[in-house]
Protein backbone atom coordinates (compact mmCIF):
# COMPACT_ATOMS: atom_id res chain seq x y z
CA UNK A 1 14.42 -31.05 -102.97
CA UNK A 2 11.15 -32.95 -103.42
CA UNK A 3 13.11 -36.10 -102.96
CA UNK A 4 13.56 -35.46 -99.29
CA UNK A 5 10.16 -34.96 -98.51
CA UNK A 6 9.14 -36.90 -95.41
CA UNK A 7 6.30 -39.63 -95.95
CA UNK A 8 3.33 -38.31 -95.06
CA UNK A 9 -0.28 -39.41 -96.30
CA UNK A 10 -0.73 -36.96 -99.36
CA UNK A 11 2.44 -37.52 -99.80
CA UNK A 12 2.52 -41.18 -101.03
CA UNK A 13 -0.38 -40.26 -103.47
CA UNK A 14 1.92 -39.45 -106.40
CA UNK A 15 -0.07 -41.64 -109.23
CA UNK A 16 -0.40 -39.34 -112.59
CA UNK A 17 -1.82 -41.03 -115.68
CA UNK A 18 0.07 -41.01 -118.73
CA UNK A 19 -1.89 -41.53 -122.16
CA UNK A 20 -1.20 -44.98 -123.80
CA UNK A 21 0.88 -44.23 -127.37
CA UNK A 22 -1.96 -46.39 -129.04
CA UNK A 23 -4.73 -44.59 -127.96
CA UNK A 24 -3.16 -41.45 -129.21
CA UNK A 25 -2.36 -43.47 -132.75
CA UNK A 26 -6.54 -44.29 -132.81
CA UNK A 27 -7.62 -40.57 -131.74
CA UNK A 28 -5.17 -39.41 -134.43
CA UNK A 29 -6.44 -42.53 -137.47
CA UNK A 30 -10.34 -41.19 -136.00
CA UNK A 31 -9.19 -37.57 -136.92
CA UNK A 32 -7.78 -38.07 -140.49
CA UNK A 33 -10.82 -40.09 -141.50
CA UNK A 34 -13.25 -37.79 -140.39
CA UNK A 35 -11.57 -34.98 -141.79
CA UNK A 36 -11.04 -33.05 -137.96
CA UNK A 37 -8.44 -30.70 -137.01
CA UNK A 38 -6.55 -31.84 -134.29
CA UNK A 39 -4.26 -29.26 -131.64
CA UNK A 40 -1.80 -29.78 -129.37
CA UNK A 41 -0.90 -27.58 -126.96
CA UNK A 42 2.26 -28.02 -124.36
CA UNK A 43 1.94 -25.80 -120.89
CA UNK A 44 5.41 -24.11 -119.72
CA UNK A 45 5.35 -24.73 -115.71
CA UNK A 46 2.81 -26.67 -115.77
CA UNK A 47 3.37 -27.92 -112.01
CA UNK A 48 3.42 -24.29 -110.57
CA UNK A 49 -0.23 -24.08 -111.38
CA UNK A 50 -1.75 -26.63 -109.59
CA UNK A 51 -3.17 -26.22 -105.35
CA UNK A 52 -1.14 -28.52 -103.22
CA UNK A 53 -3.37 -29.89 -100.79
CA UNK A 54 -0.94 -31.04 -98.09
CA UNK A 55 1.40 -28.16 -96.24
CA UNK A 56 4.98 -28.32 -97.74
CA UNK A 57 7.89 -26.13 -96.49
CA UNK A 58 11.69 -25.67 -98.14
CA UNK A 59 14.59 -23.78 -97.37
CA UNK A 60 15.10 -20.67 -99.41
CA UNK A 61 17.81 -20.71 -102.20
CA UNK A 62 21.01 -20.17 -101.12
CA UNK A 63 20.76 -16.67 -103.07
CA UNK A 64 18.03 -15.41 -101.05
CA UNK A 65 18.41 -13.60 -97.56
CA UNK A 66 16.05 -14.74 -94.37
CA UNK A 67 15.93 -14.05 -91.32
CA UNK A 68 17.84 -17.86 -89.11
CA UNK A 69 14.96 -20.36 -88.98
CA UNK A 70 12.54 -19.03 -91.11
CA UNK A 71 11.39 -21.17 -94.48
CA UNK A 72 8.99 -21.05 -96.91
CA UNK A 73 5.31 -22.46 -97.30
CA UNK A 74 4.40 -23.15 -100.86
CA UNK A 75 0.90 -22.58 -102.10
CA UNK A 76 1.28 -23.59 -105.21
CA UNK A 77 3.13 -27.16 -106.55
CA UNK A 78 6.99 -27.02 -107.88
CA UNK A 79 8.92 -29.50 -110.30
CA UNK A 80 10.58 -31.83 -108.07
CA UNK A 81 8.13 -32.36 -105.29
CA UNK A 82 6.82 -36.46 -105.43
CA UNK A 83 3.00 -35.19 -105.28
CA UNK A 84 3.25 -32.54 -108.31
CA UNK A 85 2.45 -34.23 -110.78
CA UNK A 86 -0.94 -35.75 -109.04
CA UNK A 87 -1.39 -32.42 -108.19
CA UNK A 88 -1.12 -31.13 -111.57
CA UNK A 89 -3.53 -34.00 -112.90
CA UNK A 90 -6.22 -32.88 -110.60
CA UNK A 91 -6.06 -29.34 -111.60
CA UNK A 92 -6.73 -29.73 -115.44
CA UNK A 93 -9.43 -32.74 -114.69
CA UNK A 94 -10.79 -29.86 -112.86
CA UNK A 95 -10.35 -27.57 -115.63
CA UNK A 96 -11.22 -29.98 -118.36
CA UNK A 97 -14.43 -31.09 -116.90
CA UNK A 98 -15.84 -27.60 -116.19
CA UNK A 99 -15.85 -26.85 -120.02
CA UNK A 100 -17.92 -29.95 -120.43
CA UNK A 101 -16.30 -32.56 -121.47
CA UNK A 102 -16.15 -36.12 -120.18
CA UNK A 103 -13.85 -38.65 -119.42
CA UNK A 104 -14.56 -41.75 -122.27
CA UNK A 105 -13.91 -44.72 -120.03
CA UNK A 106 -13.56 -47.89 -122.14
């Protein structure tokens, strides 16, 4: 229930990018002139891979027994939390730049 997360100072820090649909349109024009294979690749739970830097606690599912007043810390981000998909961002940056490649900032 990421939408009842109390503000916090990670918290507000939700900014993801998102790829402009004409940048992809001149990557894709660059490819098929030059003859380059391009791939595309989609990752399943993509948010429960990323660190979350800021401690976040939820109830346990209705379907799962626990002792009164006990909850659990997540380690890792879920769907529905407001900082996931920051979260996420950082982790493939991360990933991305560590096998060399750079940002092309124009």
């Amino acid at each position: 229930m990421g939408c009842q997360q109390e503000k916090g100072t990670d918290v507000e820090q939700t900014f993801a990018p998102v790829v402009k649909v004409v940048t992809i349109r001149l990557i894709m024009a660059l490819a098929f002139i030059m003859n380059i294979m391009i791939h595309q690749i989609d990752i399943s739970s993509a948010f429960c891979y990323a660190d979350i830097e800021e401690e976040v606690y939820m109830k346990p599912p209705s379907e799962i027994k626990v002792e009164e007043g006990w909850c659990f810390k997540l380690m890792k981000s879920l769907y529905g939390l407001r900082s996931s998909p920051r979260a996420w961002n950082k982790h493939i940056d991360k990933y991305i730049k560590s096998s060399n490649f750079k940002p092309c900032v124009l």
